[in-house]
Protein backbone atom coordinates (compact mmCIF):
# COMPACT_ATOMS: atom_id res chain seq x y z
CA UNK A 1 11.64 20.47 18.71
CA UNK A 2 8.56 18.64 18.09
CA UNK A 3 5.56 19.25 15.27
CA UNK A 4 2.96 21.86 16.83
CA UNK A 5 0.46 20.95 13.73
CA UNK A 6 0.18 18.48 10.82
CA UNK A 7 -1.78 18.71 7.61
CA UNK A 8 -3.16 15.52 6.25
CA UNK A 9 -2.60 15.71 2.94
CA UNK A 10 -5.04 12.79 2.19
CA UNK A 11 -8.91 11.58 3.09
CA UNK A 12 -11.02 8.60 4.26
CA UNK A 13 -9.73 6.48 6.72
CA UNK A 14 -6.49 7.04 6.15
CA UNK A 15 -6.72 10.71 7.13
CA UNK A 16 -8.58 9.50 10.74
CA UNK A 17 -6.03 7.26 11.31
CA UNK A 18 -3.81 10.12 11.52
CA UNK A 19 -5.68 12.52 13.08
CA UNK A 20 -6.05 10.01 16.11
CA UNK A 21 -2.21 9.55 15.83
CA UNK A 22 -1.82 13.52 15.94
CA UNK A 23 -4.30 13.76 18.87
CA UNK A 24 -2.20 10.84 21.20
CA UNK A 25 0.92 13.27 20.86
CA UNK A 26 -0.68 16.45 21.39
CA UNK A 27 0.04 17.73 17.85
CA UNK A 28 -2.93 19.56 16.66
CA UNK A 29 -4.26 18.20 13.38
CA UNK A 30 -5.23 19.90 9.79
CA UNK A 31 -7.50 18.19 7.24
CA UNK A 32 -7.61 19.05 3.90
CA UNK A 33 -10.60 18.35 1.85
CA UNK A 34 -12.41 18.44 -1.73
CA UNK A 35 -15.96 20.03 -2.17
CA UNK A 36 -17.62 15.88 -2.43
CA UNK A 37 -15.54 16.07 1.17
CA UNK A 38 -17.44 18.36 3.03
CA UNK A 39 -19.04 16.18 5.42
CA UNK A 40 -16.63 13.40 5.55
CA UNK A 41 -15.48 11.47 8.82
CA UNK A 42 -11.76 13.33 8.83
CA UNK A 43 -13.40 16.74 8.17
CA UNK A 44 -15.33 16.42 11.42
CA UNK A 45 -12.29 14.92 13.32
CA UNK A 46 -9.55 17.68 12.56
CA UNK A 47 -8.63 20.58 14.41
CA UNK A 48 -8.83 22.88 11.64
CA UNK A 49 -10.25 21.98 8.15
CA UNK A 50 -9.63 23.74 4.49
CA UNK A 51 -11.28 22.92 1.31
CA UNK A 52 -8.71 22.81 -2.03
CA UNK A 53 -11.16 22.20 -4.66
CA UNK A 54 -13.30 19.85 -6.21
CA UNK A 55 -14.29 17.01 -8.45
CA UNK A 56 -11.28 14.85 -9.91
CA UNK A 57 -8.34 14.42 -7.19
CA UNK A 58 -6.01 16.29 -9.94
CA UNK A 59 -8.26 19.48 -8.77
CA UNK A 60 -7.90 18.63 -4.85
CA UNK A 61 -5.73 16.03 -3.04
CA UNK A 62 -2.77 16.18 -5.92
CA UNK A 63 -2.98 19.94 -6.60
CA UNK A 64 0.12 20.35 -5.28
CA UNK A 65 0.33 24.40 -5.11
CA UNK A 66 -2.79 23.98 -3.01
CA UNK A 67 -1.71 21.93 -0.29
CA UNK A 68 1.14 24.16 0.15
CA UNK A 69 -0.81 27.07 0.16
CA UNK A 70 -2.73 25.79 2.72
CA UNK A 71 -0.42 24.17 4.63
CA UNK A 72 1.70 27.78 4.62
CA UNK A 73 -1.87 29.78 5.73
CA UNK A 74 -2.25 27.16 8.68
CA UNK A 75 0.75 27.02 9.80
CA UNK A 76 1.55 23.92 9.59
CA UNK A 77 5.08 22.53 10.53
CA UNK A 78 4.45 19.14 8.77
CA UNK A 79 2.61 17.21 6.01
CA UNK A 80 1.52 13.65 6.47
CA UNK A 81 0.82 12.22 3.00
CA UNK A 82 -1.03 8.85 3.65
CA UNK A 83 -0.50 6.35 1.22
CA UNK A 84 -1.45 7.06 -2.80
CA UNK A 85 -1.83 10.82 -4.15
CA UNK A 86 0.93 12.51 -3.61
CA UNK A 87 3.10 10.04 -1.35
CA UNK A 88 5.60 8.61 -3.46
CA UNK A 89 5.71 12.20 -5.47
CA UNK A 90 9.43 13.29 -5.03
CA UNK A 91 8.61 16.56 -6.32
CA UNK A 92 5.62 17.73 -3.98
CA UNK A 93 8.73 16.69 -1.66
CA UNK A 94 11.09 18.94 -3.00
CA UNK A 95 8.19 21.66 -2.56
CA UNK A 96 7.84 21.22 1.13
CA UNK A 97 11.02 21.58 1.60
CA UNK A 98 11.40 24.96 -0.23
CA UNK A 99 8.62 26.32 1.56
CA UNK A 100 10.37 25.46 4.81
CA UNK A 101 7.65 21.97 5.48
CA UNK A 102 8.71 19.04 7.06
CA UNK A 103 7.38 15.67 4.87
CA UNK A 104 6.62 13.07 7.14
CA UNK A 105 8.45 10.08 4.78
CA UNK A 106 11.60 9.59 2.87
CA UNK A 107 13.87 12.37 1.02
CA UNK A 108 13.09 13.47 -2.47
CA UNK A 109 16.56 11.91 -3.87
CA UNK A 110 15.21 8.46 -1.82
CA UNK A 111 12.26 8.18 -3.57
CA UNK A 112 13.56 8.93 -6.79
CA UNK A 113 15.90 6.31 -6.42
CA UNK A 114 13.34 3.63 -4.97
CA UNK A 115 10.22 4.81 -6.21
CA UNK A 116 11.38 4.36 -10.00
CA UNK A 117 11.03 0.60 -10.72
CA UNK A 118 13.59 -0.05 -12.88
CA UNK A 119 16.17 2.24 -11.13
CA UNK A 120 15.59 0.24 -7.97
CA UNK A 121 15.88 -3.12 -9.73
CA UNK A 122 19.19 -2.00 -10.38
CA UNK A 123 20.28 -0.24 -7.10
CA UNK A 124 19.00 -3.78 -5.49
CA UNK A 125 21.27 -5.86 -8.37
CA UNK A 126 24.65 -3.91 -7.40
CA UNK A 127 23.90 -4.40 -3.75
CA UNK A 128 23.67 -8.27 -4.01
CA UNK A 129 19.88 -8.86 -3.18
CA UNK A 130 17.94 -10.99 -5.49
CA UNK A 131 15.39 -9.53 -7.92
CA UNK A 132 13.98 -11.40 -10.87
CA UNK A 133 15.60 -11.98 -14.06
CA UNK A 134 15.27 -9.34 -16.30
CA UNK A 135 16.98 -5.95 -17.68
CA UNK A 136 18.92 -3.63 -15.75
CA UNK A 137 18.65 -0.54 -17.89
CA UNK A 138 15.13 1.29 -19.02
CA UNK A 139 13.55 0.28 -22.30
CA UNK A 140 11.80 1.84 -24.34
CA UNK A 141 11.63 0.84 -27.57
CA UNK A 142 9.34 -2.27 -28.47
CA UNK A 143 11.89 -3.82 -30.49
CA UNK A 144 14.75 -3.73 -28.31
CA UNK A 145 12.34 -4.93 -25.56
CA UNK A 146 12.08 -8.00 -27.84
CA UNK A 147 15.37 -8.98 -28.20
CA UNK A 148 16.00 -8.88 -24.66
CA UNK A 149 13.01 -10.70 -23.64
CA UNK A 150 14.55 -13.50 -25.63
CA UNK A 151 17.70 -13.34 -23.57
CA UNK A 152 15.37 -13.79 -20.48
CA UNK A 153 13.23 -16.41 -21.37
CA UNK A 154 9.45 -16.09 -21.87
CA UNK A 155 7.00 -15.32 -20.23
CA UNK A 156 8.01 -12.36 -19.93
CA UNK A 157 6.42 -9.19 -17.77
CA UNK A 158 6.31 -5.71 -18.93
CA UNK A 159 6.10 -3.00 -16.13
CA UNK A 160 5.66 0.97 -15.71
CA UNK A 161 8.61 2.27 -14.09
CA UNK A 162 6.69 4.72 -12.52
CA UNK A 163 4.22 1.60 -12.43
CA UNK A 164 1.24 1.22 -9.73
CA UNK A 165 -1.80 -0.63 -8.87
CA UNK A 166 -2.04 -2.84 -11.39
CA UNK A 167 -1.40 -0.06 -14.52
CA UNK A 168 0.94 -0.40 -17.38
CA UNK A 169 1.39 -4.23 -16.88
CA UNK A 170 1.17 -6.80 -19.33
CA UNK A 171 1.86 -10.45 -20.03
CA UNK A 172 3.19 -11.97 -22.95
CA UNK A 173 3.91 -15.83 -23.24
CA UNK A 174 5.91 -15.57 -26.79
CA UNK A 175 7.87 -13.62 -28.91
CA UNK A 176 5.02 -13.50 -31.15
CA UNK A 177 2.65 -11.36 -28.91
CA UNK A 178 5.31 -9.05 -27.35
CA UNK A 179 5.01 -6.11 -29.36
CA UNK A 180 1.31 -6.06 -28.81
CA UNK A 181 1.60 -6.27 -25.15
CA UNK A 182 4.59 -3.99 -24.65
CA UNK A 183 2.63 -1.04 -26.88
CA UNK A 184 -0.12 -1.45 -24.70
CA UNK A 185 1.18 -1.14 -21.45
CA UNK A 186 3.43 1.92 -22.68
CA UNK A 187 0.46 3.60 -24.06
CA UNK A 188 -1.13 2.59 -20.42
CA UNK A 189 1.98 3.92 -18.54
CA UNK A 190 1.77 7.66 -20.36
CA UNK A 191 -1.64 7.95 -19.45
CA UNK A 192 -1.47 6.64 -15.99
CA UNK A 193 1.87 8.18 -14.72
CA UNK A 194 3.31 10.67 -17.42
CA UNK A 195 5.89 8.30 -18.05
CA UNK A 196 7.30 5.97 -20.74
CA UNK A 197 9.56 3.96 -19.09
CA UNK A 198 9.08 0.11 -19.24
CA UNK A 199 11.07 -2.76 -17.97
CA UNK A 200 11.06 -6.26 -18.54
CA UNK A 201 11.19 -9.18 -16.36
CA UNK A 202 10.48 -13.09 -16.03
CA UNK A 203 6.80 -13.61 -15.43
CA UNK A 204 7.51 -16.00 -12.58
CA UNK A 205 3.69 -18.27 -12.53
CA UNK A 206 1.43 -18.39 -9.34
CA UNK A 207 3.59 -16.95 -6.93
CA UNK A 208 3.33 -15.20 -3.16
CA UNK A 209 3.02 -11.68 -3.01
CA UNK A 210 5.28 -11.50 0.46
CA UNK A 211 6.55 -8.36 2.02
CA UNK A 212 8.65 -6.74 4.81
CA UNK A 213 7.93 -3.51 6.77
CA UNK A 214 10.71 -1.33 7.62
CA UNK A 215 11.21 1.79 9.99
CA UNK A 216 13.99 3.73 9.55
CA UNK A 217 15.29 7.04 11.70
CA UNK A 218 17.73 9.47 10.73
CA UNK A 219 20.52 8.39 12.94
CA UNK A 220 21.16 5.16 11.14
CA UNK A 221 19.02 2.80 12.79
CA UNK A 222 16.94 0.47 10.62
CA UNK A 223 14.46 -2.13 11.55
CA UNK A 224 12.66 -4.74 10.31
CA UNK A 225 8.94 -5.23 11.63
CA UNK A 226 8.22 -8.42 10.13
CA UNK A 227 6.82 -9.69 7.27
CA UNK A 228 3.13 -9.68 5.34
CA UNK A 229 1.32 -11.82 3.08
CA UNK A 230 -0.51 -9.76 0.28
CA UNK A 231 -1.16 -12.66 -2.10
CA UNK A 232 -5.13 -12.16 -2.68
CA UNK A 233 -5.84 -9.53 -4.58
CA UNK A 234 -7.24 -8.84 -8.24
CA UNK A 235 -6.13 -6.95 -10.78
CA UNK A 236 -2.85 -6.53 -8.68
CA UNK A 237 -4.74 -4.53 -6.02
CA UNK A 238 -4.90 -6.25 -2.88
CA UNK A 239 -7.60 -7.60 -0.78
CA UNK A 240 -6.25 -9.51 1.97
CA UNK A 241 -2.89 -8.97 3.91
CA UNK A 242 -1.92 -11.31 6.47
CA UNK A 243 1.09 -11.39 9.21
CA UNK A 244 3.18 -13.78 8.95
CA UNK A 245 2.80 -15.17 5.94
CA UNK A 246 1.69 -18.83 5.59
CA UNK A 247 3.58 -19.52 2.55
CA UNK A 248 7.46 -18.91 3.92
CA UNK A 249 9.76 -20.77 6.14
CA UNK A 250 11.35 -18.84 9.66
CA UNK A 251 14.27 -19.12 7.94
CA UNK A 252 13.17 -17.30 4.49
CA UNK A 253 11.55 -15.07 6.56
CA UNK A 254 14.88 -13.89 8.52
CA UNK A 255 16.82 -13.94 4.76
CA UNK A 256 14.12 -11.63 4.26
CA UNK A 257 13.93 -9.56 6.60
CA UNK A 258 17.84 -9.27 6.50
CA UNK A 259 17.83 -8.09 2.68
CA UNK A 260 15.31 -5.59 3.31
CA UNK A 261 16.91 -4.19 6.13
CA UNK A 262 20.19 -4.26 3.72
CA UNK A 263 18.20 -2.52 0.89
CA UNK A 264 17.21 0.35 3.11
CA UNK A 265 20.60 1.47 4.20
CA UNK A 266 22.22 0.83 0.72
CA UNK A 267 20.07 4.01 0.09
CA UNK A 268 20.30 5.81 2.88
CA UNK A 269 16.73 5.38 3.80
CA UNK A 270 14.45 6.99 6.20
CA UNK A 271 10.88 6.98 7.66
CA UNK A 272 8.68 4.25 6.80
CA UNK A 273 8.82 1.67 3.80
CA UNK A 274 8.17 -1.44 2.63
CA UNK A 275 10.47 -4.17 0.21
CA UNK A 276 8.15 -6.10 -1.46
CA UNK A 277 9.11 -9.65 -2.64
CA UNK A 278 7.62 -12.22 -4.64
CA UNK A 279 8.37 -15.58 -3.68
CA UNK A 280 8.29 -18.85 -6.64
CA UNK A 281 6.38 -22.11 -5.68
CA UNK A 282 10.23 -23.52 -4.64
CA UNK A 283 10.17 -20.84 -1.61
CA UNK A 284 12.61 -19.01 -3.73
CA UNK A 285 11.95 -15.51 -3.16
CA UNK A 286 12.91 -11.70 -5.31
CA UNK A 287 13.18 -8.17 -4.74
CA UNK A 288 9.91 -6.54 -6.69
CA UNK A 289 9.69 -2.91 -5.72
CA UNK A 290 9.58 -0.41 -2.29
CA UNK A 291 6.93 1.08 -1.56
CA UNK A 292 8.39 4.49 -0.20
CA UNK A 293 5.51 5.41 2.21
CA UNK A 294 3.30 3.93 4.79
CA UNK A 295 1.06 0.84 3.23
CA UNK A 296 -2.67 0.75 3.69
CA UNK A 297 -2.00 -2.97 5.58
CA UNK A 298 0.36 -1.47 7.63
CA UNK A 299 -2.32 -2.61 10.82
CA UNK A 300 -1.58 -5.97 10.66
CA UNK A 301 1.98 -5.45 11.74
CA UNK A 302 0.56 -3.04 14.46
CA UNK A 303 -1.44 -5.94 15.44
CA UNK A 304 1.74 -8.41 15.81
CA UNK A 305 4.08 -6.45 17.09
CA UNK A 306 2.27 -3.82 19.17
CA UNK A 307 3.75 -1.03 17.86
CA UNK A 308 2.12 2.71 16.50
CA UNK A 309 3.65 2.93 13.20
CA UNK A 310 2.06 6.10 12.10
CA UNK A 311 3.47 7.77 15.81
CA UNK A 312 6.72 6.14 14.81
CA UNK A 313 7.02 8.14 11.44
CA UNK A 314 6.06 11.28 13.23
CA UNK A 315 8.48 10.96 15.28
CA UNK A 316 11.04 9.95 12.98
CA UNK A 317 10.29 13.30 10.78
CA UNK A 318 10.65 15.29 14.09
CA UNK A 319 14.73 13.88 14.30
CA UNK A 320 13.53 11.38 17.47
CA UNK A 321 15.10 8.09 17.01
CA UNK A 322 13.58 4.89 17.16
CA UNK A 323 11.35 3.75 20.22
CA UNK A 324 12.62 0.22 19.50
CA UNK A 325 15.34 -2.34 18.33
CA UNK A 326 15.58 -5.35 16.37
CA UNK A 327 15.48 -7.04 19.14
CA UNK A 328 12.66 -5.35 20.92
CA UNK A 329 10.67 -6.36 17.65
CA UNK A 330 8.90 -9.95 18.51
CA UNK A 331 6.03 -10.30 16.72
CA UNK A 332 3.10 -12.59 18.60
CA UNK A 333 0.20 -14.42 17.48
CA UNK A 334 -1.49 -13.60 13.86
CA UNK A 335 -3.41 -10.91 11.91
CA UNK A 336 -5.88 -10.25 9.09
CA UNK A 337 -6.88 -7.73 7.64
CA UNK A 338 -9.87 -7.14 4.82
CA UNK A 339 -10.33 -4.55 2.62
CA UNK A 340 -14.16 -3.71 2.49
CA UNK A 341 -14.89 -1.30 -0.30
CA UNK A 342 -17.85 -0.19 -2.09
CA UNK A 343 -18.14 -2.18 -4.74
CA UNK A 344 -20.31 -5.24 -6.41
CA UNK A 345 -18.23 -8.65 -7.28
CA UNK A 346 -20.86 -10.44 -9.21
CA UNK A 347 -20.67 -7.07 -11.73
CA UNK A 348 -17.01 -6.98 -12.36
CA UNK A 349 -16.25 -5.79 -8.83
CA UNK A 350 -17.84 -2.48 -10.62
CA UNK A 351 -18.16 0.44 -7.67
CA UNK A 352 -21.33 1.16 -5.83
CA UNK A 353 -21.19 4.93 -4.41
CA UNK A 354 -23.80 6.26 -2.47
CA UNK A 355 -25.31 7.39 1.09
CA UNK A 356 -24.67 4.95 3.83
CA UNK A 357 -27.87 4.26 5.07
CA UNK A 358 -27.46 2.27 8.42
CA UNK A 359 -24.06 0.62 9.36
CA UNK A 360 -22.82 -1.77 12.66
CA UNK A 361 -19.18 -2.21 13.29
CA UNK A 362 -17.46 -5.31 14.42
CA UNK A 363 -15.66 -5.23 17.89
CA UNK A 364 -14.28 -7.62 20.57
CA UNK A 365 -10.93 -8.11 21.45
CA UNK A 366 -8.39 -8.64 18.80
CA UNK A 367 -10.90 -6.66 16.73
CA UNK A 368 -10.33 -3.24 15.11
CA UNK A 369 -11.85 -1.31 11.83
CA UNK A 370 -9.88 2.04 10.06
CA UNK A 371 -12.92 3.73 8.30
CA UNK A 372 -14.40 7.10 7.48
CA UNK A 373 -17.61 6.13 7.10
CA UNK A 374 -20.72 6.96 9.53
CA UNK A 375 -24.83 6.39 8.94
CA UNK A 376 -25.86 8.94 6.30
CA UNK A 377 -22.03 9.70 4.82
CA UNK A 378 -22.33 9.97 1.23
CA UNK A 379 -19.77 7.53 -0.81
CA UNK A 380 -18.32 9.93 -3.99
CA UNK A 381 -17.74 8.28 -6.84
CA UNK A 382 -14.73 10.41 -7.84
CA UNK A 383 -12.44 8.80 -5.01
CA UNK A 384 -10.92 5.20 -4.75
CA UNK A 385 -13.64 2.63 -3.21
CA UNK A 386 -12.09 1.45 -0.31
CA UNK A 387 -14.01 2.35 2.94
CA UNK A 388 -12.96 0.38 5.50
CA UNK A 389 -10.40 -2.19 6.69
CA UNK A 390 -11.33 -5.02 9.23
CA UNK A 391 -8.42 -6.37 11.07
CA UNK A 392 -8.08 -9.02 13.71
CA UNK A 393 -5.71 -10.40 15.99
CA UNK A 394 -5.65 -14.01 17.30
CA UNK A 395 -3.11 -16.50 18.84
CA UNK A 396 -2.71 -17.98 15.46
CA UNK A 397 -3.86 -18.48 12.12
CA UNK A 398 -6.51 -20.39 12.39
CA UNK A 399 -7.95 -18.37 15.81
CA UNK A 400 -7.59 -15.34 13.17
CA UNK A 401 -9.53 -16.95 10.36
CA UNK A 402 -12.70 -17.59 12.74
CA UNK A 403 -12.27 -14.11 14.05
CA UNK A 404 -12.55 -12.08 10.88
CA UNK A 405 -15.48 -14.86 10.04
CA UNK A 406 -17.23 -13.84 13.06
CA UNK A 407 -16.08 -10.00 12.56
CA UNK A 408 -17.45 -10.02 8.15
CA UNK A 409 -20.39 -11.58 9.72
CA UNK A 410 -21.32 -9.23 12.37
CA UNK A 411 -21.07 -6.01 9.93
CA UNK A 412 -23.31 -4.15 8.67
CA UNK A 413 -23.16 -1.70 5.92
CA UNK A 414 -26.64 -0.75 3.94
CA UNK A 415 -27.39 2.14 1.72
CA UNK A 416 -24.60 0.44 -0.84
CA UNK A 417 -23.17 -2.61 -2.07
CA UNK A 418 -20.10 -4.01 -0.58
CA UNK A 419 -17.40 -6.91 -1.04
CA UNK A 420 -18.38 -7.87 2.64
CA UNK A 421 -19.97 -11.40 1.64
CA UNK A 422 -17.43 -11.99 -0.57
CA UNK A 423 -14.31 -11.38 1.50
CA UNK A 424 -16.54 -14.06 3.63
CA UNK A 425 -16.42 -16.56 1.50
CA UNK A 426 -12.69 -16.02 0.83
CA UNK A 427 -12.40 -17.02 4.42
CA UNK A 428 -14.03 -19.89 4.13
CA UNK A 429 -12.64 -21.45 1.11
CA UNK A 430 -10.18 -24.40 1.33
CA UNK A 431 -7.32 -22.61 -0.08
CA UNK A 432 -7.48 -19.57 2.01
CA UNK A 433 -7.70 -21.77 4.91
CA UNK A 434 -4.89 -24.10 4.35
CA UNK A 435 -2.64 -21.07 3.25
CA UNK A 436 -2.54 -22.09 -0.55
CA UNK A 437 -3.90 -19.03 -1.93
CA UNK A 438 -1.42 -17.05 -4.73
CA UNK A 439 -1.24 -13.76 -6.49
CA UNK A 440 -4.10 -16.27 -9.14
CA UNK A 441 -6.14 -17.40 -6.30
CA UNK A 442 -9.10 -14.57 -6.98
CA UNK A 443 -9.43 -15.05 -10.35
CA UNK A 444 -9.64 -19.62 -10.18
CA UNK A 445 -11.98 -18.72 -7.84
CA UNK A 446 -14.01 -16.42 -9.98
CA UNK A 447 -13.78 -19.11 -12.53
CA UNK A 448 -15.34 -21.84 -10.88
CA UNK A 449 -18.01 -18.97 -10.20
CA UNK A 450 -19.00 -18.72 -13.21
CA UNK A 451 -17.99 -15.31 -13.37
């Protein structure tokens, strides 16, 4: 029996890509919203609307009594959770199921299993896919961390297990500064995530940030959608994703896919996910982490492969299986996509909330923008500063590149500052275009800035 309603357990453009996905099945949709909310873009869109709080997110969109509350007085037979708050959260899981919810994404045990770094370095080890070198078993003590770090070889890399966006990382190049570094990003992981739990691996220099979307029912089927390039970003948080990716060969690309595909049924896996990869300057590539949820580039493999991936996890959740096969899977042409958020690069990328005074949106063929903004919406400050993705579609790369020129060009956002010109001149500079740009490229190119 199919979903009658789904509550969006999310905002921004996110939560109207969802609501549009609800509204091409017929499912009515439920939006869920802070106070700073009120008059946002998915507010306006939903069937039915609820407000959960205010201020911080901990108050609204990861109060997770809340959502079920309201999800219970709507209704609701489902809970989409979007990508960040609560939608790697194995517990808030757990809850929907005791109250009788479906959760549109993986099981609880899943996630635990994936969504812990380290424990899904070392579910991917005993399976026989590749990961980096580096330890098998939590640390958590700085001087234990040290000894094994010698065993791996410096530099070494010292992650959050429950590790995200960039926080509780750090870097050290010699035995010398490891203490120092791990401390820091311990310290960094309690605060962040609530958690302790490091791991170490090699810190492999300038390399591709390359990953593989999955779709997986609950019948057994698994499929692999193709692969992404995420290699621009700053700070670890993407900027640019890019299908395929320029740096791989077809045949790293199938060994890829293939692993990923392996990963996901070694654990039973369902719903959508993503095996992310980083891949050395040799073309040698390693299992970095899954990503138990739907990504916010997931577009750009709409774009290639003409599928509906967001329909395609509803349905999933609802016990349908798969509308396609490997085989029916053959992706055509290339895609872009930009992340446009509010903020201002020449001041340390530092965010610039604020009422949208007047905006224009790209279009065209091959041309498509996720956002929640509209002329007078009022940015909050309290919420991440992404507020709109621009992605285009072209026969290949270099058709794509002078599409998303001509699309960063035609748009218009004024009332705040945006990373629009700047995501221009990514897309005009040599490395970008010849398909040399790794995981350092942002920050070479902020040095020659001046910045």
């Amino acid at each position: 029996m199919g979903f009658q309603k789904i509550l969006i357990a999310n905002r921004g453009e996110i939560a109207v890509r969802i609501i549009r996905a609800c509204r091409n099945m017929g499912i009515r949709s439920v939006a869920i919203y802070s106070k700073e909310d009120e008059n946002s873009l998915h507010v306006q869109l939903a069937d039915q609307r609820i407000c959960i709080g205010e201020g911080p997110a901990k108050n609204s969109y990861l109060n997770m009594d809340r959502i079920i509350t309201a999800a219970l007085n709507v209704e609701a037979d489902a809970i989409h959770p979007g990508f960040g708050f609560l939608s790697e959260n194995s517990a808030f899981v757990r809850k929907c199921q005791e109250n009788g919810i479906t959760f549109i994404g993986p099981e609880a045990d899943v996630m635990d299993r994936m969504g812990n770094k380290s424990q899904a370095r070392k579910t991917m080890m005993e399976a026989g896919i590749p990961v980096v070198p580096g330890t098998k078993e939590p640390v958590y003590d700085p001087e234990v961390g040290r000894q094994l770090a010698g065993e791996i070889g410096y530099p070494v890399i010292i992650k959050a297990s429950s590790g995200g966006g960039g926080k509780g990382m750090r870097v050290a190049r010699s035995e010398g500064e490891f203490e120092e570094q791990f401390n820091l990003a311990q310290r960094e992981s309690a605060n962040a995530f609530g958690d302790d739990t490091m791991y170490l691996e090699r810190f492999v220099e300038n390399p591709r940030h390359v990953e593989i979307q999955i779709m997986a029912d609950t019948v057994g089927n698994v499929v692999s959608l193709g692969d992404r390039d995420c290699s621009v970003q700053r700070n670890h948080q993407k900027l640019i994703e890019e299908s395929p990716s320029p740096a791989i060969s077809e045949e790293t690309r199938k060994a890829m896919s293939r692993y990923a595909v392996l990963a996901a049924k070694t654990v039973g896996y369902t719903n959508a996910g993503t095996i992310e990869y980083i891949v050395d300057p040799k073309g040698g590539f390693y299992f970095m982490e899954m990503n138990t949820r739907i990504q916010v580039e997931h577009g750009v493999t709409e774009m290639v492969t003409g599928t509906d991936l967001i329909i395609e996890q509803i349905r999933v959740a609802m016990g349908e299986p798969l509308s396609f096969s490997q085989k029916d899977i053959k992706p055509k042409g290339h895609a872009i996509e930009c992340r446009i958020n509010a903020e201002i690069p020449e001041m340390n990328f530092m965010p610039s909330p604020g009422v949208v005074e007047h905006m224009h949106l790209p279009a065209g063929n091959g041309v498509r923008v996720d956002t929640g903004l509209y002329a007078g919406y009022k940015i909050p400050s309290e919420y991440d500063s992404m507020i709109a993705k621009v992605i285009v579609h072209g026969p290949n790369r270099e058709a794509a590149i002078q599409k998303m020129r001509s699309a960063l060009d035609e748009m218009l956002i004024m009332g705040v500052k945006t990373n629009l010109d700047f995501q221009y001149q990514i897309m005009r500079h040599p490395l970008f275009v010849e398909g040399r740009a790794d995981t350092g490229f942002i920050e070479k190119m902020m040095k020659i800035k001046g910045n």
